[in-house]
Protein backbone atom coordinates (compact mmCIF):
# COMPACT_ATOMS: atom_id res chain seq x y z
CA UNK A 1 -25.04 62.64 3.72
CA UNK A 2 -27.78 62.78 1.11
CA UNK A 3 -27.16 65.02 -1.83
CA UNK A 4 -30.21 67.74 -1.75
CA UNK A 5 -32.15 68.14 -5.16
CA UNK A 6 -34.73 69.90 -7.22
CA UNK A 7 -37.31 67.67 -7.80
CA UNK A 8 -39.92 69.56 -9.80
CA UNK A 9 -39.83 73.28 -10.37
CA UNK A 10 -43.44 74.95 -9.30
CA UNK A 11 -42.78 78.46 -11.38
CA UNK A 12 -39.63 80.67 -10.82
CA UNK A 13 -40.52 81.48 -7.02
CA UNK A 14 -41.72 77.91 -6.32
CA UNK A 15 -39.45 74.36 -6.35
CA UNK A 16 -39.68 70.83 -4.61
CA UNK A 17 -36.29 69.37 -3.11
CA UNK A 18 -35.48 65.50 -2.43
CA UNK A 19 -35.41 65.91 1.08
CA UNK A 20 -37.84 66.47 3.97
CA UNK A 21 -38.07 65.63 7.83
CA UNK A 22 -36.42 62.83 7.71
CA UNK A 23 -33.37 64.42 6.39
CA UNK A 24 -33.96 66.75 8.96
CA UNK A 25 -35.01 69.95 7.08
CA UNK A 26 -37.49 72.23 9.33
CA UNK A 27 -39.17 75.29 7.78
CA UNK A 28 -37.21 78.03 6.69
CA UNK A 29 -34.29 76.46 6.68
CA UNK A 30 -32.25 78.00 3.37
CA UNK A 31 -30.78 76.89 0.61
CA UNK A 32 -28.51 77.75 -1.99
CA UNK A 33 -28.95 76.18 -5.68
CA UNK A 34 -24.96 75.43 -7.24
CA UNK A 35 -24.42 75.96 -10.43
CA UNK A 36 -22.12 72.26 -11.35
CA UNK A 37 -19.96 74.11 -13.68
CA UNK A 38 -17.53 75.81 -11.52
CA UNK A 39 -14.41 78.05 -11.96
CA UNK A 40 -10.77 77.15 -10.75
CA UNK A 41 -9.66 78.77 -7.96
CA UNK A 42 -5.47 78.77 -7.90
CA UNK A 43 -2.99 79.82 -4.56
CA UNK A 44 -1.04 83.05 -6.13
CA UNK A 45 1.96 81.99 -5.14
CA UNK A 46 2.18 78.36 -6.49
CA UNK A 47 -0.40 78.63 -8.96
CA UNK A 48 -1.99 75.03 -7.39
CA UNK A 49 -5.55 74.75 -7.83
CA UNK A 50 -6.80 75.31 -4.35
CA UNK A 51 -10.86 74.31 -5.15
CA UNK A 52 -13.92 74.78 -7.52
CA UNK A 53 -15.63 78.31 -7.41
CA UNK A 54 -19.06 77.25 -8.05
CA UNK A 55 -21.49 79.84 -8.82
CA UNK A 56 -24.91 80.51 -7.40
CA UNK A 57 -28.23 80.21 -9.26
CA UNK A 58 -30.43 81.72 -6.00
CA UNK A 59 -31.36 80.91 -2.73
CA UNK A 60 -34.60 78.92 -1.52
CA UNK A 61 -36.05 78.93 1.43
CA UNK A 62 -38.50 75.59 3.25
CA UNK A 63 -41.70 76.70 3.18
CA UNK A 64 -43.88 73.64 3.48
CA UNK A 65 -41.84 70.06 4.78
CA UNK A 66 -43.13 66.89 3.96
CA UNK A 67 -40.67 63.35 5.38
CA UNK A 68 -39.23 62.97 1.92
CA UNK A 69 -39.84 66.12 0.06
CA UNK A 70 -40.06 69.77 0.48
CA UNK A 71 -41.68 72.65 -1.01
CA UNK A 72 -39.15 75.75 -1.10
CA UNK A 73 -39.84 79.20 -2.56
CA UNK A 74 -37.69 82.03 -3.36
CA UNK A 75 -36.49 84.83 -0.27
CA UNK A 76 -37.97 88.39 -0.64
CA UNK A 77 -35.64 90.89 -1.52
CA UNK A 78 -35.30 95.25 -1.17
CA UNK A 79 -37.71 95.13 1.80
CA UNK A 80 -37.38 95.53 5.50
CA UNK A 81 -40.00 95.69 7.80
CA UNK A 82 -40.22 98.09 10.61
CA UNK A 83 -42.59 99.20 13.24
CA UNK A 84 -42.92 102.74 12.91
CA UNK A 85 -42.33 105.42 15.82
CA UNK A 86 -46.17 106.44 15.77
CA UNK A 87 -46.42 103.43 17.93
CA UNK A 88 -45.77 104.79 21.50
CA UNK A 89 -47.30 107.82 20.26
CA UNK A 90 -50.65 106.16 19.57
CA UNK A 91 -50.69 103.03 20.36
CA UNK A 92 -51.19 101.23 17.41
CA UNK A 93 -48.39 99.26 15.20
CA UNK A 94 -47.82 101.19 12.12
CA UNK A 95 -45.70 98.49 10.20
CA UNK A 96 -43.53 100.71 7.54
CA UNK A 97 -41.22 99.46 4.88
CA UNK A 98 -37.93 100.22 3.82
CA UNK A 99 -35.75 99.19 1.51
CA UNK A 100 -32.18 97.95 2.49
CA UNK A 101 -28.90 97.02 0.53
CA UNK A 102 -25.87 95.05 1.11
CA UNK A 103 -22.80 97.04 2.98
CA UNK A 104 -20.19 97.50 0.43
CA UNK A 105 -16.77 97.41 2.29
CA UNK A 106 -13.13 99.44 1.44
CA UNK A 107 -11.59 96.67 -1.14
CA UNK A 108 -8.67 97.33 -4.15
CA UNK A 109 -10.96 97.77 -7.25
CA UNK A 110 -7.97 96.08 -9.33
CA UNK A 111 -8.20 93.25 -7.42
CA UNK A 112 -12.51 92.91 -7.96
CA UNK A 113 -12.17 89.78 -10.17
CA UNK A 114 -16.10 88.78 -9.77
CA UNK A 115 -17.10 85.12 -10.31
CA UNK A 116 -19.87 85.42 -7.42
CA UNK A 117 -22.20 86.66 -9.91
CA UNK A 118 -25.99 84.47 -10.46
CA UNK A 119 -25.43 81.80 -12.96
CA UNK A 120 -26.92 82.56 -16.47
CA UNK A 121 -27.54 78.50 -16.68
CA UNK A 122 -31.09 77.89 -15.70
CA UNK A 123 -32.42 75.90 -12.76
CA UNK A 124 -33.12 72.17 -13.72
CA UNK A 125 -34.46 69.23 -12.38
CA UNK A 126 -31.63 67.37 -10.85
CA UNK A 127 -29.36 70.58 -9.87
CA UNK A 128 -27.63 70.06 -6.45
CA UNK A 129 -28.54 71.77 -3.57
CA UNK A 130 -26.91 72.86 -0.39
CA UNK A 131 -27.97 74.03 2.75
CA UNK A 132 -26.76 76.91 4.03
């Protein structure tokens, strides 16, 4: 399988990957940019290194697909669309917007150790890309 690049960064919304229809990408398929440098993950109990942690530097999503290429832009966050109530009552779509959040589940704070945080490394031309 082809290994999935930026090509060119647009601005920070806007990049081009090395893959297109041929690769089989359709539109708004996602992707998530890898940071290369990764963390060691180790089993608790033998201390093995069980993988590479490697971090996120955002996710893109296919906006325009070309065969060979692809033009992906960032996802909008903190907004959820919504057709308001006031519809049935009068009969015309009253789109509202609201702003959502990720649900944070019951977990042992000691054991919070991070390391799924945004990279601080910058996207470049060449960084890998996956799809998710």
């Amino acid at each position: 399988m082809k290994k999935i690049k930026i090509t060119r960064i647009i601005d920070e919304t806007t990049f081009i990957i090395n893959a297109g229809s041929e690769n089989g990408i359709e539109e708004k398929d996602q992707f998530e940019i890898l940071d290369a440098e990764g963390e060691e993950i180790k089993d608790p109990d033998s201390d093995e290194v069980i993988g590479i942690l490697n971090s996120s530097k955002g996710i893109i999503i296919a906006n325009t697909v070309y065969p060979k290429m692809t033009i992906a832009k960032t996802r909008i966050i903190g907004e959820k669309l919504r057709i308001s109530n006031d519809f049935f009552k009068i009969g015309n779509p009253v789109i509202k917007e609201s702003s959502g959040h990720p649900e944070e589940l019951l977990v042992e704070e000691s054991q919070i150790s991070g390391g799924l945080e945004r990279s601080t490394n910058p996207i470049q031309i060449g960084d890998e890309v996956t799809k998710l």
